[in-house]
Protein backbone atom coordinates (compact mmCIF):
# COMPACT_ATOMS: atom_id res chain seq x y z
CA UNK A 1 -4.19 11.54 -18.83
CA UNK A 2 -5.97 8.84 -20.19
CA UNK A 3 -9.55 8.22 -18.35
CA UNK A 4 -10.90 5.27 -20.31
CA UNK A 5 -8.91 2.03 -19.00
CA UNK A 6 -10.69 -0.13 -16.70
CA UNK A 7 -10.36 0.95 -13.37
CA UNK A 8 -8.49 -0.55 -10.87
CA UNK A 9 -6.30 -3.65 -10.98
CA UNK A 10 -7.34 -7.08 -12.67
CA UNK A 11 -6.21 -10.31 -10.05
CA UNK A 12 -4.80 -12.64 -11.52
CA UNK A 13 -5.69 -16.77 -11.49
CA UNK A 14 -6.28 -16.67 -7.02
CA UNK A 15 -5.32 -19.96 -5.77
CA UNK A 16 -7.57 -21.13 -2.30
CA UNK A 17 -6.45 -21.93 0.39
CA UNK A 18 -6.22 -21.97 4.41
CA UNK A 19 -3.32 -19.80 6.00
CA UNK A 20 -1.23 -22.22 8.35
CA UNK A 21 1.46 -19.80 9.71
CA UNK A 22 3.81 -16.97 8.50
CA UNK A 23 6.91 -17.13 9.31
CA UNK A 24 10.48 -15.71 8.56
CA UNK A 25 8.56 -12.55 7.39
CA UNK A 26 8.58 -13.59 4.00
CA UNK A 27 7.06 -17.32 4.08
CA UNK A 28 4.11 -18.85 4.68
CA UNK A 29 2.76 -22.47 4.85
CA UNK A 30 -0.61 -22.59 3.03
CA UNK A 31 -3.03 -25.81 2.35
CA UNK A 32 -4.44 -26.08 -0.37
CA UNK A 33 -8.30 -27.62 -0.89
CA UNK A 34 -6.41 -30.77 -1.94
CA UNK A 35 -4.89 -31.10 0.84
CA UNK A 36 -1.52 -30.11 -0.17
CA UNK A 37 0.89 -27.79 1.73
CA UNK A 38 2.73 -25.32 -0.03
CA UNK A 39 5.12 -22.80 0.96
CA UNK A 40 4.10 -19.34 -0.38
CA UNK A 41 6.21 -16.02 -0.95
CA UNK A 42 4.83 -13.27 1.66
CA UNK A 43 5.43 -9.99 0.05
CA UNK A 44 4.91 -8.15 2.94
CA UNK A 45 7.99 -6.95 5.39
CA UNK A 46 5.56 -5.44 8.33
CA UNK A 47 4.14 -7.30 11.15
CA UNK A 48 0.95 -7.80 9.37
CA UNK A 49 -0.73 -7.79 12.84
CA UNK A 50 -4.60 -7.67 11.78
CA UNK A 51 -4.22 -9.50 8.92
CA UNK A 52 -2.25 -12.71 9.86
CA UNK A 53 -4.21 -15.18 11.12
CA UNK A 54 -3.93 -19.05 11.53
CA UNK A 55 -6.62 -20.72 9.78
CA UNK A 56 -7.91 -18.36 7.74
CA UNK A 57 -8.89 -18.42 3.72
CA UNK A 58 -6.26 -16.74 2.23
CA UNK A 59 -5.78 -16.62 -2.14
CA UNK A 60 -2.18 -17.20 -3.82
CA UNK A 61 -1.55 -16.32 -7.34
CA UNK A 62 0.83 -18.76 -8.91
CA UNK A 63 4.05 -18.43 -11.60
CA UNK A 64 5.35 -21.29 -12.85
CA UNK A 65 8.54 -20.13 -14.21
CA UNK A 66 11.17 -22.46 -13.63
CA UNK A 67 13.24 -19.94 -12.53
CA UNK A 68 11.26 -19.05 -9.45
CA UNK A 69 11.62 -20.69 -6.05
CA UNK A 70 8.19 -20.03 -4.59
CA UNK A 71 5.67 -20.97 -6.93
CA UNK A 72 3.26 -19.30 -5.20
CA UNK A 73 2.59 -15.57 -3.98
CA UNK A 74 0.34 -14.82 -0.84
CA UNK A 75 -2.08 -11.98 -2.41
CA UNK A 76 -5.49 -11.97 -0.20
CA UNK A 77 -6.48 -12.84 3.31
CA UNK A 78 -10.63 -13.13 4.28
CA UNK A 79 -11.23 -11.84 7.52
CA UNK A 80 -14.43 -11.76 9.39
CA UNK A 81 -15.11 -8.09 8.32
CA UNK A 82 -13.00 -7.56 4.96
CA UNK A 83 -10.89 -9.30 2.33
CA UNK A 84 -7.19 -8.22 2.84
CA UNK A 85 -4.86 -7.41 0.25
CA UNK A 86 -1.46 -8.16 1.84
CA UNK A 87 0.83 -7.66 -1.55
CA UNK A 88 2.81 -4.58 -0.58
CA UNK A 89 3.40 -4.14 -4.25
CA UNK A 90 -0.11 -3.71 -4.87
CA UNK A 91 -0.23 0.15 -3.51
CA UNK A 92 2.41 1.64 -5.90
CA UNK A 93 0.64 -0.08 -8.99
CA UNK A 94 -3.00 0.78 -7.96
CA UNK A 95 -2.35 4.54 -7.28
CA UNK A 96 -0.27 4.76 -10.61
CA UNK A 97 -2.54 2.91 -12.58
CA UNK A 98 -6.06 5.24 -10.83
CA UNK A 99 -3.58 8.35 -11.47
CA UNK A 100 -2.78 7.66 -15.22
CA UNK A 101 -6.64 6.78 -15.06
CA UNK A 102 -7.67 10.39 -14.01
CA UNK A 103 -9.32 8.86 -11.04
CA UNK A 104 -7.63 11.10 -7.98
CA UNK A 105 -8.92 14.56 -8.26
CA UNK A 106 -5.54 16.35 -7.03
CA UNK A 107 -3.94 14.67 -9.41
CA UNK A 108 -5.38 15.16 -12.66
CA UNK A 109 -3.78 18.30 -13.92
CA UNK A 110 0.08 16.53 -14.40
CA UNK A 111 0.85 14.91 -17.97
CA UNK A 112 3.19 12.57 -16.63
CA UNK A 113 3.92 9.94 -14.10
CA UNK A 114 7.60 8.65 -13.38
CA UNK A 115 7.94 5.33 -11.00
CA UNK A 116 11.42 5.24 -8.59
CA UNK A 117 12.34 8.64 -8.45
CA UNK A 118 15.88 9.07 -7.04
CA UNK A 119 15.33 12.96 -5.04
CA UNK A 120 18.96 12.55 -3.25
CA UNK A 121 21.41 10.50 -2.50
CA UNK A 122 20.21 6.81 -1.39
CA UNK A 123 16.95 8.40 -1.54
CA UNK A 124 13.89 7.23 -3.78
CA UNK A 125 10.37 8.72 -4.04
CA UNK A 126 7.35 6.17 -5.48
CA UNK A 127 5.99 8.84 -7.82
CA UNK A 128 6.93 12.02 -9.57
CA UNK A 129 4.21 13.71 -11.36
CA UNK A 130 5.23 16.45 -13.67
CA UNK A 131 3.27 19.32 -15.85
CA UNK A 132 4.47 20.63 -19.31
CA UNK A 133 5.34 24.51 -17.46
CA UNK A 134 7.92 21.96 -15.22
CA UNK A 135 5.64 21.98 -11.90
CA UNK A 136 6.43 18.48 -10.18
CA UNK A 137 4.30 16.25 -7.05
CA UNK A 138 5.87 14.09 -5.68
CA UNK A 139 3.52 11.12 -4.00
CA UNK A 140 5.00 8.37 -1.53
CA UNK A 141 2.47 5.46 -1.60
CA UNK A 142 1.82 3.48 2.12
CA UNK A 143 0.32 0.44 2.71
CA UNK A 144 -1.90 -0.05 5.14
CA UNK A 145 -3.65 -3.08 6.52
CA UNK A 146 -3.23 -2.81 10.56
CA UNK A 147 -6.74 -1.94 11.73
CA UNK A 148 -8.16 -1.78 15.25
CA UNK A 149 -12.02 -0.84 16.21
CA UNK A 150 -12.47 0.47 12.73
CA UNK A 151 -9.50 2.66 12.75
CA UNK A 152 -6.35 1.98 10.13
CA UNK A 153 -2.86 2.73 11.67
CA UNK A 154 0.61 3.26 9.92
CA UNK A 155 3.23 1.15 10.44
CA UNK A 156 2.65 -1.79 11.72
CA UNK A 157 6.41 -2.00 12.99
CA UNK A 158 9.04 0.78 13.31
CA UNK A 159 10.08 2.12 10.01
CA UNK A 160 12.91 3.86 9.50
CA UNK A 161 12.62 4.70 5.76
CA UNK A 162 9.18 5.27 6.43
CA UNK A 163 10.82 8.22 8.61
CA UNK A 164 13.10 9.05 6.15
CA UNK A 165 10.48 9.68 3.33
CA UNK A 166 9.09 11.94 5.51
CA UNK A 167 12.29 14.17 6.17
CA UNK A 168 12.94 14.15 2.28
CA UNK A 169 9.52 15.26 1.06
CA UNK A 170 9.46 18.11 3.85
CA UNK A 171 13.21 19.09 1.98
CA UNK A 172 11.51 18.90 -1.58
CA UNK A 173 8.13 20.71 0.05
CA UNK A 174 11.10 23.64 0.65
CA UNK A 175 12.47 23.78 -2.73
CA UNK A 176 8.79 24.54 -4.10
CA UNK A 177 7.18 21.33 -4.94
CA UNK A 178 4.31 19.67 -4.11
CA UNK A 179 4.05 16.34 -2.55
CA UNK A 180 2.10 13.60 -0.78
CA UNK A 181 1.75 10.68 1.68
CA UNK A 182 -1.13 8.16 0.18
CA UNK A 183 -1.82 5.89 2.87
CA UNK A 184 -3.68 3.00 0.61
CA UNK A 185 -5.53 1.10 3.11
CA UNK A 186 -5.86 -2.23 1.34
CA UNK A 187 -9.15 -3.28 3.04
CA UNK A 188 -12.80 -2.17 3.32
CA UNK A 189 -14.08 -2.10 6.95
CA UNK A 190 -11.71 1.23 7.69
CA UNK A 191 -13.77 4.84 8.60
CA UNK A 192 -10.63 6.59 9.35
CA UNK A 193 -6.68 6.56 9.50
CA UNK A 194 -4.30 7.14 12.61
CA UNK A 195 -0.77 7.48 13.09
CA UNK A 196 0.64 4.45 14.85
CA UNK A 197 2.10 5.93 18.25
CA UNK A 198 2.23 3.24 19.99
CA UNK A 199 4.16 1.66 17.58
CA UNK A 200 6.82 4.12 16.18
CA UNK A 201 6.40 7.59 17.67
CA UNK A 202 8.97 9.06 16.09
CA UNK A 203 7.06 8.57 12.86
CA UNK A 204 4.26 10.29 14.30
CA UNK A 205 5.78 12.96 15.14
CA UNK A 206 7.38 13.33 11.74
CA UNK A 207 4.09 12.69 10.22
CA UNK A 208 2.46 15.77 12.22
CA UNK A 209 5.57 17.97 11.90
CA UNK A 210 5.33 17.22 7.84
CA UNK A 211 2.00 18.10 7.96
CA UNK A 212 3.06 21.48 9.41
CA UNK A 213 5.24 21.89 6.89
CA UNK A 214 3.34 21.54 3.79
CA UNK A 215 3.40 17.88 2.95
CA UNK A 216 -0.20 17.08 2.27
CA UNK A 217 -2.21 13.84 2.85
CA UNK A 218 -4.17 11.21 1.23
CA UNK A 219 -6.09 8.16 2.44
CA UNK A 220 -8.10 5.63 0.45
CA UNK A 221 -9.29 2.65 1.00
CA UNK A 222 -10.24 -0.19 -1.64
CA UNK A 223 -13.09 -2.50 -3.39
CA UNK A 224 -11.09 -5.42 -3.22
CA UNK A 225 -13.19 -9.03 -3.93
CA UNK A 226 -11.39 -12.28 -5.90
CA UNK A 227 -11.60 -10.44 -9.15
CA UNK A 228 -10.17 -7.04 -8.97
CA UNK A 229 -9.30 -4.25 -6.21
CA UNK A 230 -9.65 -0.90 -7.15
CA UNK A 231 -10.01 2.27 -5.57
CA UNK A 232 -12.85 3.36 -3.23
CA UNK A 233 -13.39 6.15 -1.38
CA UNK A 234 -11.48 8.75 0.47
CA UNK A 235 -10.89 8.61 4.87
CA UNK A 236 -10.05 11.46 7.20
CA UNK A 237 -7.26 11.71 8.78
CA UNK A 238 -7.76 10.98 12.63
CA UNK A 239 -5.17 13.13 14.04
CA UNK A 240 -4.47 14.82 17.35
């Protein structure tokens, strides 16, 4: 694969302002430095607990296509530690693009990369890596931005597709491949990554009974500043 793009992902044209309140999941009402109050799309489905607070700076790209609704696209939140990438489309591009990049060392003995994989029926993996002598990886991408005393957790709210990528990658761990769960911690004051128990056991417990079972583990976090985010460095996994 090709190891001489720039690394890491290229913002585009951020937009300042001051976070007023999400709401309806997928809304927010910003203000702008002039003054102006916008409602921006918040492409993020999770609680965003951590990373959702009144008040603070947060940076909106903006698409003028007439076509769109929502001019404007809630990318970054500034708090007191870290800025926060809370695009939950972010992840998926990042890892393929630091893949394709030769970045990931486990990673950079496949030719190809494949987005969307369908694996089974109403069933789709983020990546599918694949050699010339047929060996696939399969790699389902997390993101991650609930933190508490320095410690990342996944999910922020019960997921139960989250659960069911789990199950499916333990099924294609069984028919001989390889695969992955890259929890992509979209922040920079992490030192570790937890299951969230408290919040959805039953992933947990999926989570530890995959590991059991073959399906490895990856977590990085990210340089992420008004520019670019890109890759970083690798955590342990904090488990019991």
């Amino acid at each position: 694969m090709n190891n001489n793009q720039i690394k890491g992902l290229k913002w585009p044209k951020l937009v300042p302002g001051t976070l007023i309140k999400r709401y309806k999941r997928f809304l927010a009402d910003v203000m702008l430095k002039n003054g102006e109050i916008v409602i921006a799309h918040c492409p993020n489905s999770g609680s965003m607990t951590s990373c959702n607070e009144s008040g603070r700076p947060v940076y909106l790209s903006f698409n003028p296509k007439p076509e769109r609704k929502l001019k404007y696209t809630w990318e970054i939140i500034k708090m007191p530690d870290s800025y926060v990438g809370v695009n939950t489309l972010i992840p998926n591009r990042l890892v393929k693009a630091s893949i394709e990049n030769a970045e990931i060392q486990e990673f950079i003995h496949y030719d190809k990369v494949t987005s969307e994989v369908k694996t089974s029926d109403g069933t789709r993996i983020d990546l599918m890596l694949t050699k010339e002598n047929g060996d696939r990886c399969y790699i389902e991408i997390k993101n991650c931005t609930l933190i508490s005393d320095g410690i990342s957790y996944f999910p922020d709210a019960v997921t139960k597709r989250g659960l069911k990528h789990i199950i499916e990658l333990q099924s294609l761990v069984a028919s001989g491949n390889r695969c992955f769960i890259f929890f992509l911690i979209q922040r920079m004051d992490s030192k570790g990554f937890k299951p969230a128990d408290n919040i959805d056991a039953a992933y947990g417990k999926e989570l530890r009974r995959a590991i059991q079972n073959g399906v490895e583990i990856l977590i990085y976090d990210v340089t992420i500043d008004l520019n670019a985010i890109s890759l970083n460095r690798r955590l342990p996994l904090m488990i019991e």
